[in-house]
N, C-alpha and C. Protein backbone atom coordinates (compact mmCIF):
# COMPACT_ATOMS: atom_id res chain seq x y z
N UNK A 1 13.57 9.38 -7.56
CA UNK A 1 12.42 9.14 -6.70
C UNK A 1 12.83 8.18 -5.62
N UNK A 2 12.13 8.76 -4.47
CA UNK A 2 12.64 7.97 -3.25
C UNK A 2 11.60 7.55 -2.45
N UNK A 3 10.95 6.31 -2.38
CA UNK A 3 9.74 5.99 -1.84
C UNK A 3 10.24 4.97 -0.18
N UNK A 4 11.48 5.64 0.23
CA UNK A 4 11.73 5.08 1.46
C UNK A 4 11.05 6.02 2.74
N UNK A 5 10.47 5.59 3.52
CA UNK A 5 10.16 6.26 4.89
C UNK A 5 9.03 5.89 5.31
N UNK A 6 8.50 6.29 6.23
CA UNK A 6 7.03 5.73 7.02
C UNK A 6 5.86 6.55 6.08
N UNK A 7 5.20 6.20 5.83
CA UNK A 7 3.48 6.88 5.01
C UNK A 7 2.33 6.48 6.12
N UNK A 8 2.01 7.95 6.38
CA UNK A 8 0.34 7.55 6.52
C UNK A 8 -0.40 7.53 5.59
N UNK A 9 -1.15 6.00 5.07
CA UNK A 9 -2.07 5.70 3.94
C UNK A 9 -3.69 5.79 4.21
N UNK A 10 -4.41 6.39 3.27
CA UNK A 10 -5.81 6.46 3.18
C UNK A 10 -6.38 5.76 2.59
N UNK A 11 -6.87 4.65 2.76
CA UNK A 11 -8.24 3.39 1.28
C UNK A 11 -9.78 3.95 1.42
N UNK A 12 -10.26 4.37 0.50
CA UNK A 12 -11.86 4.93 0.55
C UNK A 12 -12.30 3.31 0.23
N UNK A 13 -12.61 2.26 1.26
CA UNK A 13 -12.75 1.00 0.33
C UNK A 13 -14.47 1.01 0.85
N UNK A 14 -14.64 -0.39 -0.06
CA UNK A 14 -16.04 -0.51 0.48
C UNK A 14 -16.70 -0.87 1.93
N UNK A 15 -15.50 -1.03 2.58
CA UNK A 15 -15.80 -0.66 4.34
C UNK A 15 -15.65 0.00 4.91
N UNK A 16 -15.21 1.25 4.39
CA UNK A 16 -15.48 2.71 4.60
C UNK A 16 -13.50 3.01 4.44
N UNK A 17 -13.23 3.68 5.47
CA UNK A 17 -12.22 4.48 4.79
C UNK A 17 -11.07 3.80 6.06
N UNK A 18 -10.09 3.12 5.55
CA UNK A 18 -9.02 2.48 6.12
C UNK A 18 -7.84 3.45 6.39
N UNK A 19 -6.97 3.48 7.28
CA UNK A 19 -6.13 4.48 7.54
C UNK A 19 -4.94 3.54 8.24
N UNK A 20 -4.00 3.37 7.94
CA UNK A 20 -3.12 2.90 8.05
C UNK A 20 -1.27 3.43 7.90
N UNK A 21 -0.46 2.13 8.38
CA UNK A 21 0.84 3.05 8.07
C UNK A 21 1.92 2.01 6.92
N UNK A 22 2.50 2.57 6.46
CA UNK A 22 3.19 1.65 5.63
C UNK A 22 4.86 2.25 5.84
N UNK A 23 5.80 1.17 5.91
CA UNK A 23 6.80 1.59 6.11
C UNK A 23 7.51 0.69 4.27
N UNK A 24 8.41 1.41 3.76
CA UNK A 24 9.47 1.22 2.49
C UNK A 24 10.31 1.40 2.89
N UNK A 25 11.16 0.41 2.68
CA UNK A 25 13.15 0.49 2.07
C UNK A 25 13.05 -0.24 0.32
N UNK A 26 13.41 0.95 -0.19
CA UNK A 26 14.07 0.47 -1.22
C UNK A 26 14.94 -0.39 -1.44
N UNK A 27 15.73 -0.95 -2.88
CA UNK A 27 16.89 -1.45 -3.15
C UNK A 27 16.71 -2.02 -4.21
N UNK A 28 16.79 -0.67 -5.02
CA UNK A 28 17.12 -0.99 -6.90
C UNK A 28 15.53 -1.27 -7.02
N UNK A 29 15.32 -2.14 -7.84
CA UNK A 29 13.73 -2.20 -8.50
C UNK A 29 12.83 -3.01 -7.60
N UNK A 30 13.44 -3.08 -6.18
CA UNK A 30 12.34 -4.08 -5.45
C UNK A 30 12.46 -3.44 -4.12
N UNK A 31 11.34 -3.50 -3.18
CA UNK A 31 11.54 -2.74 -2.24
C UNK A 31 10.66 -4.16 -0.73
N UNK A 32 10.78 -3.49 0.38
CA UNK A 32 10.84 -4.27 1.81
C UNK A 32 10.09 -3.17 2.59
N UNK A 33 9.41 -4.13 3.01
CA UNK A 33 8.17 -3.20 4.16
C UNK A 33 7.41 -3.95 5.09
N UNK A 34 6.43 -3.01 5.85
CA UNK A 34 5.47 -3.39 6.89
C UNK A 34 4.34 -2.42 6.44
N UNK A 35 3.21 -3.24 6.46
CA UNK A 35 1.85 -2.40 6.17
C UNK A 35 0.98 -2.94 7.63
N UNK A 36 0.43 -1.61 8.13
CA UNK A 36 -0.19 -1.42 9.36
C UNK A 36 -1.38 -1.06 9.56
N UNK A 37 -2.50 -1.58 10.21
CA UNK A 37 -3.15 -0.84 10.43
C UNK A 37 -4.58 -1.27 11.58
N UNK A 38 -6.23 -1.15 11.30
CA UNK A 38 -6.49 -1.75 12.79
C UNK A 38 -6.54 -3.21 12.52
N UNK A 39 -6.61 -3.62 10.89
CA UNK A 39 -6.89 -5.53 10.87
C UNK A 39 -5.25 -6.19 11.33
N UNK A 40 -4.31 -5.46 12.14
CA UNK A 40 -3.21 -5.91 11.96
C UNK A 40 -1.98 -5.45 11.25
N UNK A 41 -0.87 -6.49 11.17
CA UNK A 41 0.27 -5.54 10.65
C UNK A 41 0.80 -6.93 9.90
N UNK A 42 1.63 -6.52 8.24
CA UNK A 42 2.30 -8.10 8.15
C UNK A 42 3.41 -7.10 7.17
N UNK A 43 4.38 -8.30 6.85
CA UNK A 43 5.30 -7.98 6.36
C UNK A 43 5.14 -7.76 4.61
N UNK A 44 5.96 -6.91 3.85
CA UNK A 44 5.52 -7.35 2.24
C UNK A 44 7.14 -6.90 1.69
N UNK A 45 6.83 -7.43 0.28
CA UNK A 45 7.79 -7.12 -0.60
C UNK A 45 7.34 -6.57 -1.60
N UNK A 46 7.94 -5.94 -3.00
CA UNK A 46 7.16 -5.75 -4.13
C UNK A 46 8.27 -5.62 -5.14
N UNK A 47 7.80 -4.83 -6.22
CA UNK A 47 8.58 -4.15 -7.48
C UNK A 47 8.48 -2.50 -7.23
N UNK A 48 9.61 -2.02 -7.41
CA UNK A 48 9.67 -0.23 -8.02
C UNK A 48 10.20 -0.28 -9.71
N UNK A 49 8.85 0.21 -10.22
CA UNK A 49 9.12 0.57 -11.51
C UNK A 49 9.33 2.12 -11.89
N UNK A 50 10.08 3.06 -11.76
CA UNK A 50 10.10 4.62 -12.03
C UNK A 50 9.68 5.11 -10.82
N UNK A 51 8.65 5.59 -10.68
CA UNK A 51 7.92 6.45 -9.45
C UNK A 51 6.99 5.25 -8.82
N UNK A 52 6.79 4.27 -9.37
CA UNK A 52 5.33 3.29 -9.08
C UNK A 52 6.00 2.32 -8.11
N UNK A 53 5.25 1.72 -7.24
CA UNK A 53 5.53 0.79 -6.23
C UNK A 53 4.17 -0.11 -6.85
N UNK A 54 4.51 -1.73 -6.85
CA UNK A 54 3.64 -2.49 -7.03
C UNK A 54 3.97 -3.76 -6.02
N UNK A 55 3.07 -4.55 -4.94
CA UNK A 55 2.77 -5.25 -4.36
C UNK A 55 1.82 -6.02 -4.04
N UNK A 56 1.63 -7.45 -3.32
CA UNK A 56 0.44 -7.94 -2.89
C UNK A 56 0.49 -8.16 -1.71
N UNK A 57 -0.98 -8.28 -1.07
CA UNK A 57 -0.81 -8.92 0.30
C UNK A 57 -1.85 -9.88 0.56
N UNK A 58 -2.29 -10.54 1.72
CA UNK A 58 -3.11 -11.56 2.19
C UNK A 58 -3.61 -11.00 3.32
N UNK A 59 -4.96 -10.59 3.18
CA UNK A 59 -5.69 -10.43 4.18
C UNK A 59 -6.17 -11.51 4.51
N UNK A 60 -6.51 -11.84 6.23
CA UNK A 60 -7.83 -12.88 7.07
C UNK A 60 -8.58 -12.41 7.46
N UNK A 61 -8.75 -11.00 7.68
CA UNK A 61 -10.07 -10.62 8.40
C UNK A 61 -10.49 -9.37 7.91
N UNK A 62 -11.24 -9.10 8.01
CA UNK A 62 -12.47 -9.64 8.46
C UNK A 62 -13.23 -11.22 7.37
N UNK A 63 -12.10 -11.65 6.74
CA UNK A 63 -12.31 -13.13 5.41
C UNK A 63 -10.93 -12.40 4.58
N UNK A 64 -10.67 -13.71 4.24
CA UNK A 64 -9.42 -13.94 3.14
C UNK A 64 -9.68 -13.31 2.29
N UNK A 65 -8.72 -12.26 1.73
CA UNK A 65 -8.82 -11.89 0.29
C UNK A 65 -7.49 -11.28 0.02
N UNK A 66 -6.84 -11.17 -1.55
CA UNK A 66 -5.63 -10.98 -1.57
C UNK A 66 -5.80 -9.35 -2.47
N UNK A 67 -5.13 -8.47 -2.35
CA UNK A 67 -5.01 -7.24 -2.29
C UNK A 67 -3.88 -6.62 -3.21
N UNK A 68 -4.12 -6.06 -4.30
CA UNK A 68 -3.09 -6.10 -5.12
C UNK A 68 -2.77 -4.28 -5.05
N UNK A 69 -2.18 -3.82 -5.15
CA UNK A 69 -1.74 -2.41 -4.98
C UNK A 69 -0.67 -2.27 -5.96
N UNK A 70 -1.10 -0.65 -6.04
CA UNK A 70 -0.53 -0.07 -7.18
C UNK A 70 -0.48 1.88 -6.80
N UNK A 71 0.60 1.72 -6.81
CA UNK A 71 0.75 3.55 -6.30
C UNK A 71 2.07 4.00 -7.05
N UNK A 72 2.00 5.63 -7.00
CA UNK A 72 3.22 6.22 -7.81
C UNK A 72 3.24 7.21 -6.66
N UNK A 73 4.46 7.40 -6.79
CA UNK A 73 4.90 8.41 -5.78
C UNK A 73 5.42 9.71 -6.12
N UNK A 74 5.30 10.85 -5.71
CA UNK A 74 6.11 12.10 -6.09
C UNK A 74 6.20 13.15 -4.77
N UNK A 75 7.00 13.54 -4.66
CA UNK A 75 7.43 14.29 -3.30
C UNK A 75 7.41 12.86 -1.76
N UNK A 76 6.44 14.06 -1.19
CA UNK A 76 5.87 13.00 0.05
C UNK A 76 4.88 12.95 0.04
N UNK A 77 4.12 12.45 -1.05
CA UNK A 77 2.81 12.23 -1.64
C UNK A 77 2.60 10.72 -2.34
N UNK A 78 1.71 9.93 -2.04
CA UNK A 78 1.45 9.12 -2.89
C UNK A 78 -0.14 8.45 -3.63
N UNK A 79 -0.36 8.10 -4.35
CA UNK A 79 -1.43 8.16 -5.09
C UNK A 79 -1.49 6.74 -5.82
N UNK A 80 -2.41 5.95 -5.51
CA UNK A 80 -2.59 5.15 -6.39
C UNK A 80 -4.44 4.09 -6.08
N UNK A 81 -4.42 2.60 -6.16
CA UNK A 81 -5.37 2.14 -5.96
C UNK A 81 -4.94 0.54 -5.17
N UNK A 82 -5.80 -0.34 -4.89
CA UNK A 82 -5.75 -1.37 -4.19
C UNK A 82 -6.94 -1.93 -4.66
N UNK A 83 -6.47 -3.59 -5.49
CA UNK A 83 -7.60 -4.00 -6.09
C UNK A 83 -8.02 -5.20 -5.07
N UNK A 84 -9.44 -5.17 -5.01
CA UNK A 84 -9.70 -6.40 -4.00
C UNK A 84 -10.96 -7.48 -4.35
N UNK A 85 -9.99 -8.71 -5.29
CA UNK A 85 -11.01 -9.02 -6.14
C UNK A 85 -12.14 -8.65 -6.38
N UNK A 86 -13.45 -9.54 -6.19
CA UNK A 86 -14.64 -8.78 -6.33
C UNK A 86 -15.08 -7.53 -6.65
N UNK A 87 -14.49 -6.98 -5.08
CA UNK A 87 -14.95 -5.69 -5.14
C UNK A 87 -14.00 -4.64 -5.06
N UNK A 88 -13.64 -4.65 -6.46
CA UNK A 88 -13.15 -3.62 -7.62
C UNK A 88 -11.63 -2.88 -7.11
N UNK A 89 -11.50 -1.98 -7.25
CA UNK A 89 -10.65 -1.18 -7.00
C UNK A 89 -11.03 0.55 -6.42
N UNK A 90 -9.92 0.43 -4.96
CA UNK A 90 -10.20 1.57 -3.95
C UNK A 90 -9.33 2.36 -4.20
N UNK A 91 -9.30 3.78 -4.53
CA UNK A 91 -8.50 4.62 -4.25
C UNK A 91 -7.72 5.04 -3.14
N UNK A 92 -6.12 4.69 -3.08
CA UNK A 92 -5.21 4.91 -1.88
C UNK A 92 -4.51 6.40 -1.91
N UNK A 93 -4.27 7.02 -1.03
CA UNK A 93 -3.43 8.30 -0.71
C UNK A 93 -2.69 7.92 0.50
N UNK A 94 -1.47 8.53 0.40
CA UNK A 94 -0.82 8.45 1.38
C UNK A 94 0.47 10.01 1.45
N UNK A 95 0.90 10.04 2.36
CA UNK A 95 1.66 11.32 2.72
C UNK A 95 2.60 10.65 3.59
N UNK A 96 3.96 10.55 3.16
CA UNK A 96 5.34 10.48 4.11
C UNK A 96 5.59 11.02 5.41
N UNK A 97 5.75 10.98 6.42
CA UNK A 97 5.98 11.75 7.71
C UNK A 97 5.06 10.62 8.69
């Protein structure tokens, strides 16, 4: 499994539906990126466990909140969720290209 390349990502969150880009480089069980989108762009790191990518980030806006993600990957497909304290966990999709 190879979760390196640019993704366009989908969040159904509770501010409606976020669309964004995420870029991966692998290297062994930890991987290097940029997550994009209209609140901005910042840098991240994470873990690759098998097919799964796990990371956090720090949102400021629209208010601070930290964002925990969790996706598995197969083809140029990816599938997972983004928990945002409070309010719960959003279903993410994303597609490579």
């Amino acid at each position: 499994m190879s979760a390196d390349g640019v993704w366009k990502t989908t969040v159904n969150s509770p501010m409606g539906v976020q669309e964004g880009t995420l870029t991966i480089k692998t290297d062994g069980a930890a991987f290097t990126g940029q997550m994009s989108g209209r609140m901005g762009a910042q840098e991240i790191a994470g873990r690759v466990d098998g097919d799964r990518l796990f990371w956090t980030a720090q949102m400021t806006q629209p208010f601070p909140i930290t964002l925990d993600f969790e996706v598995a990957v197969a083809g140029d497909g990816m599938e997972g969720f983004v928990k945002a304290g409070a309010f719960g966990a959003s279903p993410l999709k994303g597609v490579r290209g």
